[in-house]
N, C-alpha and C. Protein backbone atom coordinates (compact mmCIF):
# COMPACT_ATOMS: atom_id res chain seq x y z
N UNK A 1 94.11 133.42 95.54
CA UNK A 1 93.25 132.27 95.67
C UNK A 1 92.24 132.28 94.52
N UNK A 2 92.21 131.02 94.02
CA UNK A 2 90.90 131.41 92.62
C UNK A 2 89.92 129.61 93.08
N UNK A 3 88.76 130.06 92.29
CA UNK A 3 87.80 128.61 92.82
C UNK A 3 87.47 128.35 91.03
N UNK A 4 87.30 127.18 91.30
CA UNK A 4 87.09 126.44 89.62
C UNK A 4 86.73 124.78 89.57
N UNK A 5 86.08 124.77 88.29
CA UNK A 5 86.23 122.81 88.24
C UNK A 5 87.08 122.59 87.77
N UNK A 6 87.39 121.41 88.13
CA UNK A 6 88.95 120.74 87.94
C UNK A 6 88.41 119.66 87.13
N UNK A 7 89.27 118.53 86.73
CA UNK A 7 88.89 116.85 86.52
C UNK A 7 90.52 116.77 87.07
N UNK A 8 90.15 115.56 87.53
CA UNK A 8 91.64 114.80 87.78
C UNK A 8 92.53 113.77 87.01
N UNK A 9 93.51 113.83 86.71
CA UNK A 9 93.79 113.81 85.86
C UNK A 9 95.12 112.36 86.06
N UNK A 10 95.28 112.82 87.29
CA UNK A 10 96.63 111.76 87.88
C UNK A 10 96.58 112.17 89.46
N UNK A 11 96.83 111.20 90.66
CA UNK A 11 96.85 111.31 91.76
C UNK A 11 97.93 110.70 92.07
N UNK A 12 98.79 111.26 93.08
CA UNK A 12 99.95 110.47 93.60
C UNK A 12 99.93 110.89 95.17
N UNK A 13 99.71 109.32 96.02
CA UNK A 13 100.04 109.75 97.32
C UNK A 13 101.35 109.66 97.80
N UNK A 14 101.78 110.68 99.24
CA UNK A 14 102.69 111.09 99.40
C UNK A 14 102.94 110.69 100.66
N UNK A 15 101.78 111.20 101.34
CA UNK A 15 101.49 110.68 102.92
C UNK A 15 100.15 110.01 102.87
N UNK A 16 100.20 109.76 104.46
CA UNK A 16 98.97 109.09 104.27
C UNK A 16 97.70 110.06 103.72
N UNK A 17 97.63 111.36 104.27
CA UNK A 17 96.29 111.80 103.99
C UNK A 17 97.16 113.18 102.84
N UNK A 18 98.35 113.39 102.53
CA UNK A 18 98.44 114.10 101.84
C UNK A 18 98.94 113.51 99.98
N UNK A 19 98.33 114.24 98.71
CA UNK A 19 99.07 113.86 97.98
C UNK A 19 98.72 115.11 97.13
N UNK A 20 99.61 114.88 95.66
CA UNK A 20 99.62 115.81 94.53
C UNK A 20 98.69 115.06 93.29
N UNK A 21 98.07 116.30 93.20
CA UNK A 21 96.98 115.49 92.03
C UNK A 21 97.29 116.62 90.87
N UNK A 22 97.52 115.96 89.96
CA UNK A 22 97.87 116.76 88.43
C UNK A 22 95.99 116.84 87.81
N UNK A 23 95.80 118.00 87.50
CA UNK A 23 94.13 118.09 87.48
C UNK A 23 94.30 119.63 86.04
N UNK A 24 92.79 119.05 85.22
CA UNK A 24 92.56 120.37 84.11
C UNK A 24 91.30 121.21 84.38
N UNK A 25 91.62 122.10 83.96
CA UNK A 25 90.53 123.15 84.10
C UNK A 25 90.10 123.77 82.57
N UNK A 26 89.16 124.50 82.38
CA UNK A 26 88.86 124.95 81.22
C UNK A 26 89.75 126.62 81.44
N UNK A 27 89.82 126.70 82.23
CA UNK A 27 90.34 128.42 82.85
C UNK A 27 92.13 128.44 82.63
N UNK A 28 92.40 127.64 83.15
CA UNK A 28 94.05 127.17 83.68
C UNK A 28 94.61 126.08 82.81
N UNK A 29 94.39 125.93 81.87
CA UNK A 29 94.72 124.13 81.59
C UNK A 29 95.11 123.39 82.83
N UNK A 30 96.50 122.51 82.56
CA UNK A 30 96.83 121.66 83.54
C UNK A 30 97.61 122.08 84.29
N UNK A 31 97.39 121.98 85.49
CA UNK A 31 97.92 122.18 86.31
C UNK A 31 98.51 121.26 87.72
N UNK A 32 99.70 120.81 88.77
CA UNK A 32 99.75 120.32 89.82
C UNK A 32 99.50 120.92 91.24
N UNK A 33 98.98 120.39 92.42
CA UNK A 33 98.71 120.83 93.59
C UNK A 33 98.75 119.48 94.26
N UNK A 34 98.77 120.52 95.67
CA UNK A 34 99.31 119.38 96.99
C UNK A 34 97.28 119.73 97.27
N UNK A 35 97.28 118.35 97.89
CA UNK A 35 95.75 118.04 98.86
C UNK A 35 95.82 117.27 99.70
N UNK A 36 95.38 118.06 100.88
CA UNK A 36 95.39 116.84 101.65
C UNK A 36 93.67 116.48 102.30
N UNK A 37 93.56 115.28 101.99
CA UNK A 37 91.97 114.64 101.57
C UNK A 37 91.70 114.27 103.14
N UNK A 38 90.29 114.73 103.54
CA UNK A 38 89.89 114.53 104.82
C UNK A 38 89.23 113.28 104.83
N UNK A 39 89.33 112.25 105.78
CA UNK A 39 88.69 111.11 105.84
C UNK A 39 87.19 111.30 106.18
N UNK A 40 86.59 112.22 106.24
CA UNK A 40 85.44 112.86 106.11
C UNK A 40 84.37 112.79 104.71
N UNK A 41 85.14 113.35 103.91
CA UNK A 41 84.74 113.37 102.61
C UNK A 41 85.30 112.74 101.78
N UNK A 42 84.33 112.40 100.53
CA UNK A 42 84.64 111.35 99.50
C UNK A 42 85.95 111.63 98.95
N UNK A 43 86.45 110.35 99.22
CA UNK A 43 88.18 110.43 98.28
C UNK A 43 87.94 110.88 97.32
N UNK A 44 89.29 111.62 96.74
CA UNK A 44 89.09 112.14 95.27
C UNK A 44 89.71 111.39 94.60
N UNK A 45 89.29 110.51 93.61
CA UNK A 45 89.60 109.99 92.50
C UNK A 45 89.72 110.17 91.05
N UNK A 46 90.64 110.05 89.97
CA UNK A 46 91.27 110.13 89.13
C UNK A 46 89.64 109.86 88.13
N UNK A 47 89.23 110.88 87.25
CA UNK A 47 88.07 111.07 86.27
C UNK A 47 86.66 111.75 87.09
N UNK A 48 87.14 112.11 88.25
CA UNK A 48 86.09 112.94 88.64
C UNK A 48 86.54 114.16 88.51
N UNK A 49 84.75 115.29 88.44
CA UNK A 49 84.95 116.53 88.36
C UNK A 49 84.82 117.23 89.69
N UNK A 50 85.76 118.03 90.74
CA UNK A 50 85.60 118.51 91.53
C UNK A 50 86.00 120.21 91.67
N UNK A 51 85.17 120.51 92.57
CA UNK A 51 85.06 122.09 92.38
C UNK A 51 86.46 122.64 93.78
N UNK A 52 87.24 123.44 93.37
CA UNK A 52 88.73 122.99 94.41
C UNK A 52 88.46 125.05 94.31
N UNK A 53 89.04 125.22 95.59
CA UNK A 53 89.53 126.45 96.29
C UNK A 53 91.52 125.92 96.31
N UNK A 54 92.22 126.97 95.39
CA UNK A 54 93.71 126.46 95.61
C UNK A 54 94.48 128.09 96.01
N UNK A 55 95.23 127.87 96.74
CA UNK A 55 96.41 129.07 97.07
C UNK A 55 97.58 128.54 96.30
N UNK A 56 98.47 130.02 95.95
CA UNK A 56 99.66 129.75 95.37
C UNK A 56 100.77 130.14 96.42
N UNK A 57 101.43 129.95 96.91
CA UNK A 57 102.65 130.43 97.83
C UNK A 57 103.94 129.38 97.04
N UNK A 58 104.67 130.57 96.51
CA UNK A 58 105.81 129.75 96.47
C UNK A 58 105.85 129.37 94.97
N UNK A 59 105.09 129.48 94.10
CA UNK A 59 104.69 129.06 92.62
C UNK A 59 104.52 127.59 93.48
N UNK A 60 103.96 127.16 94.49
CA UNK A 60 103.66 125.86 95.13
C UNK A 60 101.84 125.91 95.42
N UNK A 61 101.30 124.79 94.92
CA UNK A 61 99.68 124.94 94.61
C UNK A 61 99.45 124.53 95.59
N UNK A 62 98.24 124.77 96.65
CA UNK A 62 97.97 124.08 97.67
C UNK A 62 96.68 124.20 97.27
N UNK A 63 95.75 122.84 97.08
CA UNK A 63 94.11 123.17 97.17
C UNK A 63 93.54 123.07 98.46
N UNK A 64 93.08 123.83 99.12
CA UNK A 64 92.83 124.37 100.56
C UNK A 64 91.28 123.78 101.21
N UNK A 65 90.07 123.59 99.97
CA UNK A 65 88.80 123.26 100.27
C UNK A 65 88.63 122.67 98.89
N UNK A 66 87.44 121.31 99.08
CA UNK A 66 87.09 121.41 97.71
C UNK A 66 86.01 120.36 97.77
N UNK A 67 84.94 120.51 96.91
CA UNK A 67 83.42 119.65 96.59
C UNK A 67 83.32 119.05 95.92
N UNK A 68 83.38 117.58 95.81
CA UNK A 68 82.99 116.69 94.80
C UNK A 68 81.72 117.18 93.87
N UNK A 69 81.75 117.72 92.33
CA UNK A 69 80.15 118.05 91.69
C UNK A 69 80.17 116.90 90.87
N UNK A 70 81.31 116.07 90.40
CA UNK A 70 80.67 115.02 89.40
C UNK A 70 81.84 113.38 89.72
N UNK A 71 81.18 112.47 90.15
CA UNK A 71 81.46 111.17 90.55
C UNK A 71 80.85 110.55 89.58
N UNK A 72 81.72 109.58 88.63
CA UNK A 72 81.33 108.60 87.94
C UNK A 72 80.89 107.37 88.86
N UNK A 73 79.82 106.76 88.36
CA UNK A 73 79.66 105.95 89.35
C UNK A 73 80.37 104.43 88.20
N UNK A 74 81.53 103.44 88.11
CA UNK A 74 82.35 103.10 87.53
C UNK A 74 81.48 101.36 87.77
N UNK A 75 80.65 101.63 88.63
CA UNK A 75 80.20 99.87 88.83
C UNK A 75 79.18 99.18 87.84
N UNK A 76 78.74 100.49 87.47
CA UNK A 76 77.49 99.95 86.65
C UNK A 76 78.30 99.76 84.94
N UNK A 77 79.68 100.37 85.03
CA UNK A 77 80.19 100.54 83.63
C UNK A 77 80.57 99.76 82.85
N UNK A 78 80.98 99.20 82.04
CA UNK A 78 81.57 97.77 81.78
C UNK A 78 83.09 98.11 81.42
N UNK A 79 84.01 96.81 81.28
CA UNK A 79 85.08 97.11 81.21
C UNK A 79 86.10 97.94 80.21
N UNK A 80 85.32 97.91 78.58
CA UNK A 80 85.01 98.50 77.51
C UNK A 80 84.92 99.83 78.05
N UNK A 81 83.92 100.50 78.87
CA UNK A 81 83.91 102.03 79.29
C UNK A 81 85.11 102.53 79.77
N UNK A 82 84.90 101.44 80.84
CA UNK A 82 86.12 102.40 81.79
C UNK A 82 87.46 102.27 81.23
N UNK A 83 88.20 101.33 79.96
CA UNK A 83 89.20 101.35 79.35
C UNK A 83 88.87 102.80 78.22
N UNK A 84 87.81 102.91 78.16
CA UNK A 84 87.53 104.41 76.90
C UNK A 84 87.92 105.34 78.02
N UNK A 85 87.35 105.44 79.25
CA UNK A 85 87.65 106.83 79.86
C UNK A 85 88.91 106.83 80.34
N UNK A 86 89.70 106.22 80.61
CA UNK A 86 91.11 105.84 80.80
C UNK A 86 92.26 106.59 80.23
N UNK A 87 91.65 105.72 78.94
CA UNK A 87 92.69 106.50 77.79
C UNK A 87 92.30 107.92 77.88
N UNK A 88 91.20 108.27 77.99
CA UNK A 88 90.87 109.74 77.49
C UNK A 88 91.49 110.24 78.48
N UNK A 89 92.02 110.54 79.75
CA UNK A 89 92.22 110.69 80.79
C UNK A 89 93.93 110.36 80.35
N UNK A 90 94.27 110.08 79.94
CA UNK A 90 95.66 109.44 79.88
C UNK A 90 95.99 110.22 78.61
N UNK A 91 95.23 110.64 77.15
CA UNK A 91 95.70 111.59 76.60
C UNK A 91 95.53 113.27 77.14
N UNK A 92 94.40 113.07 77.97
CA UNK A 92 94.69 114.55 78.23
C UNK A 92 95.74 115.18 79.49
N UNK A 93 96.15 113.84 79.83
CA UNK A 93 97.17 113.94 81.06
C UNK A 93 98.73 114.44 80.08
N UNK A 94 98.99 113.47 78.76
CA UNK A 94 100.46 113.14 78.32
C UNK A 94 100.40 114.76 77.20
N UNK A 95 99.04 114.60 76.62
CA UNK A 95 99.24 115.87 75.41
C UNK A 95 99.06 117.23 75.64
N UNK A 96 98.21 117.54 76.51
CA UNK A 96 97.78 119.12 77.06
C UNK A 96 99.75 119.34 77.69
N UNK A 97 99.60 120.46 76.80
CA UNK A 97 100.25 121.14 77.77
C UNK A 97 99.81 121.69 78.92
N UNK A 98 101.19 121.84 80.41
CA UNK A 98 100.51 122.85 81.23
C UNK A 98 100.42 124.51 80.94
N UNK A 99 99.31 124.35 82.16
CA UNK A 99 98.79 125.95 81.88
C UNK A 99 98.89 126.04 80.43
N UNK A 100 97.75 125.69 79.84
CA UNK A 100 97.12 126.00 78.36
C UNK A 100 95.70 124.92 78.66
N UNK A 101 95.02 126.77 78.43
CA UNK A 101 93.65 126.12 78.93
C UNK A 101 92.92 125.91 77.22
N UNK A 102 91.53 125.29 77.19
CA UNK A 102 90.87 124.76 76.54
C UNK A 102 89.80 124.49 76.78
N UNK A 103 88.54 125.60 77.14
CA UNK A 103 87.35 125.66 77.42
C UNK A 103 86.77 124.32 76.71
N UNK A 104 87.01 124.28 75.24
CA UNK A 104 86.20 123.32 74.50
C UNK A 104 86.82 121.42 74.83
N UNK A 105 87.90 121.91 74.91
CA UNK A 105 88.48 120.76 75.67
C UNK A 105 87.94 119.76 77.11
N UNK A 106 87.91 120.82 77.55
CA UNK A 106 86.88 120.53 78.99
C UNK A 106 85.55 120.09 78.52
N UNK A 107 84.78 121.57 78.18
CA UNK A 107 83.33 121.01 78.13
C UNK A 107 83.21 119.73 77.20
N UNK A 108 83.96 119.40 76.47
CA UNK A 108 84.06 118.11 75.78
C UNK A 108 84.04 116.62 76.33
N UNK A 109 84.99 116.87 77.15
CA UNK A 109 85.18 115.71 78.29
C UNK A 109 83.98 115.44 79.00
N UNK A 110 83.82 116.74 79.75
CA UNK A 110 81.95 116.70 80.53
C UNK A 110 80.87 115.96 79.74
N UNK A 111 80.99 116.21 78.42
CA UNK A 111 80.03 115.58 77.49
C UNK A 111 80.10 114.04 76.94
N UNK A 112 81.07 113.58 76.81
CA UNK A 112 81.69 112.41 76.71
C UNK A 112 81.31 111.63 77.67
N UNK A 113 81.60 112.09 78.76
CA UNK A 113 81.32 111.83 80.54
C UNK A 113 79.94 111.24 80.52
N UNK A 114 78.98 112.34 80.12
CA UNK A 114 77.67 111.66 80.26
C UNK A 114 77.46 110.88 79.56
N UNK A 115 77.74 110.60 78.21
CA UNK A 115 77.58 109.65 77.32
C UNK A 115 78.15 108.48 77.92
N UNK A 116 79.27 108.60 78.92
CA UNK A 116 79.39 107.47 79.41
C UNK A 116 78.73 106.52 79.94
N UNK A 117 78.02 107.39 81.33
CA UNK A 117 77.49 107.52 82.21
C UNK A 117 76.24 106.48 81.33
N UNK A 118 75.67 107.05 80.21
CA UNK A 118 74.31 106.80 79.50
C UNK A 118 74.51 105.58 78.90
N UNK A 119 75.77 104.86 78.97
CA UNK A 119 76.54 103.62 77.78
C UNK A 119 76.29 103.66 76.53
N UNK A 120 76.26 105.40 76.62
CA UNK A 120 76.34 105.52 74.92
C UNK A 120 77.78 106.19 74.84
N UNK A 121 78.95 105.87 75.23
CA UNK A 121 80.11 106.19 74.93
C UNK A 121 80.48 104.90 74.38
N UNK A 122 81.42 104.78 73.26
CA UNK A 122 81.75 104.04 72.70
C UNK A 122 83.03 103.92 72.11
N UNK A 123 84.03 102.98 71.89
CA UNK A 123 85.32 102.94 71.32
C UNK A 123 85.35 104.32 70.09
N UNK A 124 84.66 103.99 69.17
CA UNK A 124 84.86 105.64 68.15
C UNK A 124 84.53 106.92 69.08
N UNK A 125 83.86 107.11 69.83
CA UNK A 125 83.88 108.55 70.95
C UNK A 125 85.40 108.81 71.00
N UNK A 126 85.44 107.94 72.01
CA UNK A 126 87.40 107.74 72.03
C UNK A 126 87.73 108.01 71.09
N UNK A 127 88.33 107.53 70.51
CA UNK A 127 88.87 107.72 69.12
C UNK A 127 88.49 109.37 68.65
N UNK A 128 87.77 109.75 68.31
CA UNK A 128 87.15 111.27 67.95
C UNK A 128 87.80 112.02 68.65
N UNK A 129 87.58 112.06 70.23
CA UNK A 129 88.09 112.78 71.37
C UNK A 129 89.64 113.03 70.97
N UNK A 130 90.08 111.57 70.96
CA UNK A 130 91.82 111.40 71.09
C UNK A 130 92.48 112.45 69.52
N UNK A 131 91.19 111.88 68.50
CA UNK A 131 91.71 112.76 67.37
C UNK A 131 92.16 114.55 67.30
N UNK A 132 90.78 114.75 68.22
CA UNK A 132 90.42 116.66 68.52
C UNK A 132 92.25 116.69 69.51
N UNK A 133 92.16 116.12 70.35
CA UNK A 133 93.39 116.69 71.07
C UNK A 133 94.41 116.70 70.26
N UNK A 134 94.61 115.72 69.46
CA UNK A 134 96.19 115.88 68.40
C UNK A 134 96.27 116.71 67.73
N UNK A 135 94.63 117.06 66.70
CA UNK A 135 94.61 118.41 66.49
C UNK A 135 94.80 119.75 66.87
N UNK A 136 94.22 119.60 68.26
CA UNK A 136 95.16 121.13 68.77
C UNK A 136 96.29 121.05 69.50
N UNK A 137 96.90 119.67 69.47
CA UNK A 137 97.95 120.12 69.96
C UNK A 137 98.97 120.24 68.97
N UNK A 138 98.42 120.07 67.41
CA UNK A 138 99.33 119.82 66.83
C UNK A 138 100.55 118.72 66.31
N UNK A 139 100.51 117.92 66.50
CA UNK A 139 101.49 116.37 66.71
C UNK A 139 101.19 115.66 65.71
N UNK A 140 100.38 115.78 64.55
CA UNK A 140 100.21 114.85 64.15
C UNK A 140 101.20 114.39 63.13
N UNK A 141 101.05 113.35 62.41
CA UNK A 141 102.60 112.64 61.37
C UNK A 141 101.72 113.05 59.99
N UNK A 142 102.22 113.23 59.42
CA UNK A 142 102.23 113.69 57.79
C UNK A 142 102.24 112.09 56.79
N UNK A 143 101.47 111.68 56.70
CA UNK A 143 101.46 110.26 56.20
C UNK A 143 100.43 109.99 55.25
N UNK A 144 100.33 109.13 54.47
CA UNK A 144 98.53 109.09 53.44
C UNK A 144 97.76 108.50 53.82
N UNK A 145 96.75 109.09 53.68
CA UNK A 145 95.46 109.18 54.35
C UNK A 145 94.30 108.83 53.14
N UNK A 146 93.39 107.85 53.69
CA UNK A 146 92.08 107.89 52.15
C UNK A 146 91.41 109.36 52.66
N UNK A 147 90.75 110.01 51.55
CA UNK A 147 90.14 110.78 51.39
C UNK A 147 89.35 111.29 52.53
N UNK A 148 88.24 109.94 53.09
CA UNK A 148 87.75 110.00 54.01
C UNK A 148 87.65 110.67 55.46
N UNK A 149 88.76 109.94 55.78
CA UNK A 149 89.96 110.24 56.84
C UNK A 149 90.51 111.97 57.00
N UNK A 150 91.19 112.58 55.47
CA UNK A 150 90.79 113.73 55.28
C UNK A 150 90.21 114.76 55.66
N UNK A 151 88.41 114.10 55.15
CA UNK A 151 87.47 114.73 55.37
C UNK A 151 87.34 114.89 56.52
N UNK A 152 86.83 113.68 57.36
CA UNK A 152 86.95 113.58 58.94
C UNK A 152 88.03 114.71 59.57
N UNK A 153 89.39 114.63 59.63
CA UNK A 153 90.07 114.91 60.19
C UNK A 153 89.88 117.26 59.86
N UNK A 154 89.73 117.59 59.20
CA UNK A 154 89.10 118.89 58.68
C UNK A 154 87.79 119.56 59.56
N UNK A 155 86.75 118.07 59.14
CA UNK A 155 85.62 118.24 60.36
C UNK A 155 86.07 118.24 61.81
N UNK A 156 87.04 117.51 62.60
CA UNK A 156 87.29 117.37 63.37
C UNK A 156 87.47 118.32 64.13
N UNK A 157 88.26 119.37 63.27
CA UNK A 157 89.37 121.18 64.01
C UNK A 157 88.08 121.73 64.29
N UNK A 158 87.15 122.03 63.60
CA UNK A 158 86.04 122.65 64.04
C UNK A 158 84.55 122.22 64.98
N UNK A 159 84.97 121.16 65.36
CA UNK A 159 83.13 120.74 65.67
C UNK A 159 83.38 119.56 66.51
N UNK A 160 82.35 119.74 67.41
CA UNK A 160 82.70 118.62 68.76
C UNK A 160 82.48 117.12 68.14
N UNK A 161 82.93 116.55 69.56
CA UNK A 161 82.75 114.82 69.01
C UNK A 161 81.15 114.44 69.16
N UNK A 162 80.37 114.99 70.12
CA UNK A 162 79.33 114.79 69.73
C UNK A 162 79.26 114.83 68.17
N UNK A 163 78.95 115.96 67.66
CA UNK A 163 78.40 115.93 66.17
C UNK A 163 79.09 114.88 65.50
N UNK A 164 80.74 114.51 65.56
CA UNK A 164 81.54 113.44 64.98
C UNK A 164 80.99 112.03 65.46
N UNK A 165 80.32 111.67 66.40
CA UNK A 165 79.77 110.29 66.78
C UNK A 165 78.19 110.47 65.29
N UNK A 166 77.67 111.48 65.14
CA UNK A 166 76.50 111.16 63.98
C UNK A 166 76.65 111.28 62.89
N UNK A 167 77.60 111.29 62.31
CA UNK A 167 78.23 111.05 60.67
C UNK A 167 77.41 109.36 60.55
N UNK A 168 77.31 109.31 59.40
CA UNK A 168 76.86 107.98 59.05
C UNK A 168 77.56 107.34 58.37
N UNK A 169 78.57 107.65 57.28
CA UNK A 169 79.34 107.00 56.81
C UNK A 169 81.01 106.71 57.11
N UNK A 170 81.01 106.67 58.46
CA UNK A 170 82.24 105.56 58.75
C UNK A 170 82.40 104.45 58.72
N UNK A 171 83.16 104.06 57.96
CA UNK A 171 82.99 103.11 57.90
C UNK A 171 83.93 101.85 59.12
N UNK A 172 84.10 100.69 59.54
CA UNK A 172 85.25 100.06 60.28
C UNK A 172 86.54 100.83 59.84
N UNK A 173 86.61 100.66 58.47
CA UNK A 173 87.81 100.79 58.42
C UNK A 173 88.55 101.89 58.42
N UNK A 174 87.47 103.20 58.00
CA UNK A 174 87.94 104.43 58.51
C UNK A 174 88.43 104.42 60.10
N UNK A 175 87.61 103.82 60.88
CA UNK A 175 87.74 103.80 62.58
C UNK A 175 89.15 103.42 62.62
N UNK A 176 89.49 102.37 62.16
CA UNK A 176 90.58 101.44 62.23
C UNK A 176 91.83 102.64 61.53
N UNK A 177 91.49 103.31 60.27
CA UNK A 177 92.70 104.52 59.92
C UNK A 177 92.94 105.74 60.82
N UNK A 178 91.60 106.13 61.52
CA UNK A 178 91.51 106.64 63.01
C UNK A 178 92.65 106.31 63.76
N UNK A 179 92.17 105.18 64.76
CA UNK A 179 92.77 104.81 65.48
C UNK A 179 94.20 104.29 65.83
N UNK A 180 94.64 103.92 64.44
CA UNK A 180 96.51 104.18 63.81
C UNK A 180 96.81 105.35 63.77
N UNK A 181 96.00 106.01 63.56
CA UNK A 181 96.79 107.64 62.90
C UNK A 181 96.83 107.98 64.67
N UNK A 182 96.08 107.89 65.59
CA UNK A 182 95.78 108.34 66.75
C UNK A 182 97.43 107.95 67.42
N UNK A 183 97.37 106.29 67.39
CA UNK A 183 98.26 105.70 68.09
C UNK A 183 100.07 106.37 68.26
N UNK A 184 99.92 106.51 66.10
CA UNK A 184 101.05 107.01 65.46
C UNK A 184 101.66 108.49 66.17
N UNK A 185 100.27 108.96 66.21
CA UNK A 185 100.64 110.61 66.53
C UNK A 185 101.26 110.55 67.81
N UNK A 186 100.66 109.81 68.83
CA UNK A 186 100.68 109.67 70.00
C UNK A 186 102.17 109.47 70.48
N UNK A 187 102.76 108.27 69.98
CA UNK A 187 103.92 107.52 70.19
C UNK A 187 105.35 108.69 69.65
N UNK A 188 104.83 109.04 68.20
CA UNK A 188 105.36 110.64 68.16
C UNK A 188 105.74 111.83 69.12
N UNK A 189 104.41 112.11 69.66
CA UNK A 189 104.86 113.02 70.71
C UNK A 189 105.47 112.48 72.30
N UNK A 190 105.26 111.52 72.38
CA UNK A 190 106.55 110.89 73.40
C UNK A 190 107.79 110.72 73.53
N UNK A 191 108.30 110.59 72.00
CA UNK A 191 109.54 110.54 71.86
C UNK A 191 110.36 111.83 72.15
């Protein structure tokens, strides 16, 4: 039995009160488990951080107890946000491998999170975030790049997106060579 924060990552119900939620950890990377959610306590939903008690029987995950510590509250957000946390949530669902953890990965997300939270998350956050994961996961396409882009992408392997949101000279159109190179890589590792 081990206890940890999770984020959720994908939920699928099965029964009524039971389902499998695909969820990351900084300890475990990604991982799947069965839950079955008490009508008691707050549903667990897909971009929250919850603190889970799981047993293994069977190489079969069962999370046994578990505490909501971080609920986005999604009403006050605008539609712009919650399409940024989405995706982010949707690359770290398709690119993490399982079980391959990523302390910085995590605490990254947490940080992002609040910036959300603050509506200081913004389309380039995204973008930054989505960049760091291709970087470690490796995927990216070999293609030309302005200089810039380069540079960025170098800064990127080493240093959170915080610090990458206070660069001053991005320009649109760097964002815009960003966000192709992101897409490109992306569609890459699907195939």
């Amino acid at each position: 039995m081990f206890v940890v924060d999770w984020i959720i990552l994908k939920k699928l119900h099965i029964k009524e009160s039971k389902s499998i939620v695909y969820i990351y950890t900084r300890d475990f990377g990604k991982i799947s488990a069965w839950i079955r959610e008490s009508k008691l306590k707050y549903p667990i939903d897909i971009w929250n951080v919850i603190n889970v008690s799981i047993t293994t029987k069977w190489n079969v995950n069962q999370i046994d107890s578990y505490k909501i510590k971080k609920i986005i509250n999604y009403s006050s957000l605008t539609f712009g946000s919650i399409s940024n946390i989405l995706e982010l949530i949707t690359y770290l669902y398709k690119i993490i491998p399982e079980w391959v953890p990523s302390e910085n990965t995590f605490d990254e997300y947490l940080e992002l999170i609040e910036l959300m939270e603050n509506n200081e998350m913004n389309k380039n956050s995204t973008e930054f975030f989505k960049l760091k994961l291709i970087t470690k996961a490796w995927i990216w396409i070999n293609s030309e790049k302005s200089m810039n882009f380069k540079k960025l992408f170098e800064f990127a392997k080493s240093n959170k997106v915080t610090k990458m949101i206070q660069i001053k000279w991005i320009s649109e159109s760097l964002m815009d060579e960003i966000s192709e190179f992101n897409k490109e890589s992306y569609n890459l590792y699907l195939k």
